[in-house]
Protein backbone atom coordinates (compact mmCIF):
# COMPACT_ATOMS: atom_id res chain seq x y z
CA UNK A 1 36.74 114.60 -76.05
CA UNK A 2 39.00 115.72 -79.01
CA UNK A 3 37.54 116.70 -82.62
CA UNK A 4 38.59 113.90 -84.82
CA UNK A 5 40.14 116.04 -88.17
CA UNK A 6 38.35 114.91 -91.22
CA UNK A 7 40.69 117.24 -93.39
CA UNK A 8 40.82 115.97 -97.06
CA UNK A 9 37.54 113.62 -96.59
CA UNK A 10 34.79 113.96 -99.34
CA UNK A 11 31.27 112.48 -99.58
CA UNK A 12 29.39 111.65 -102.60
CA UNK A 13 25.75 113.18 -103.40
CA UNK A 14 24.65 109.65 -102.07
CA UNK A 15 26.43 109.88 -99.04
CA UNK A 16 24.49 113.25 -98.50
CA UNK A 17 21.74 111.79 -98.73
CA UNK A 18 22.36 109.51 -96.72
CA UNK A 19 24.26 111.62 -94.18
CA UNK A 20 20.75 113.90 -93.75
CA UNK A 21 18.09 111.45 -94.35
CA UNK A 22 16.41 113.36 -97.17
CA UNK A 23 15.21 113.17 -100.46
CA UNK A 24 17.28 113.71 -103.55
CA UNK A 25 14.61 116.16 -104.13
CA UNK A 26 15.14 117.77 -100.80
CA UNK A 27 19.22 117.90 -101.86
CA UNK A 28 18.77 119.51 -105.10
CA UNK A 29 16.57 122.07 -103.39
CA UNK A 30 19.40 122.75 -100.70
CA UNK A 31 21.86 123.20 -103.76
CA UNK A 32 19.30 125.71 -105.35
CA UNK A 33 18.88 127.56 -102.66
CA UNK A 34 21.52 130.38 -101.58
CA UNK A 35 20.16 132.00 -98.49
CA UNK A 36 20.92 128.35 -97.33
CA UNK A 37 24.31 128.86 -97.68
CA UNK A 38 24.51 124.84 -98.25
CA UNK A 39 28.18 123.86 -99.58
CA UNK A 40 29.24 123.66 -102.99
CA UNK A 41 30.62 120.80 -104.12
CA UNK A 42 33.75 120.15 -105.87
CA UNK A 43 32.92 118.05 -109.33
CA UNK A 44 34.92 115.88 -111.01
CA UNK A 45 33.39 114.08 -114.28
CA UNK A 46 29.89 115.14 -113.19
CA UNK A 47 30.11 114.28 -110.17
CA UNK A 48 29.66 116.19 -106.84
CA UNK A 49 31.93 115.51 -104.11
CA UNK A 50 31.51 117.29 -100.74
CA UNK A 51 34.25 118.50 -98.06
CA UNK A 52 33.04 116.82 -94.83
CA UNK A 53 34.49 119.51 -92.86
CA UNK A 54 32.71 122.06 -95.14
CA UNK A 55 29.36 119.95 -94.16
CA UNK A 56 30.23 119.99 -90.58
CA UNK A 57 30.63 123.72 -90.60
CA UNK A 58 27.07 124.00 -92.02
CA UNK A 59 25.91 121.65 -89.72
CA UNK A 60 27.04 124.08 -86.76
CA UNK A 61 26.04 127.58 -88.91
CA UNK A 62 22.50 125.98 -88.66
CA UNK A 63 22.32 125.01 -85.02
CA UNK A 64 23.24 128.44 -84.28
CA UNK A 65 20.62 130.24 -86.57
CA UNK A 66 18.19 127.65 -85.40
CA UNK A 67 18.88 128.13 -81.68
């Protein structure tokens, strides 16, 4: 099966949250945080956008520190 390329796609903090499961409470801590090494958004009026390939590649960091 081939990696589909999600280049260029951004989520909202809502879509996070939604992405995870988890409380907004839960998010902000993840942001907080540094030994996490959760992404950092990109903001744009006050608003966080993520990379979805930057949340992918913390997705995979994890399963490997976790395994």
């Amino acid at each position: 099966m081939e990696a589909q390329s999600t280049s260029g796609a951004y989520l909202t903090s809502n879509q996070v949250l939604a992405r995870y499961s988890i409380a907004p409470i839960t998010f902000y801590r993840w942001q907080k945080n540094t030994a996490l090494g959760f992404p950092k958004p990109m903001v744009i009026n006050r608003r966080k956008f993520f990379r979805v390939d930057d949340l992918t590649a913390w997705e995979r960091e994890r399963a490997k520190v976790s395994a």
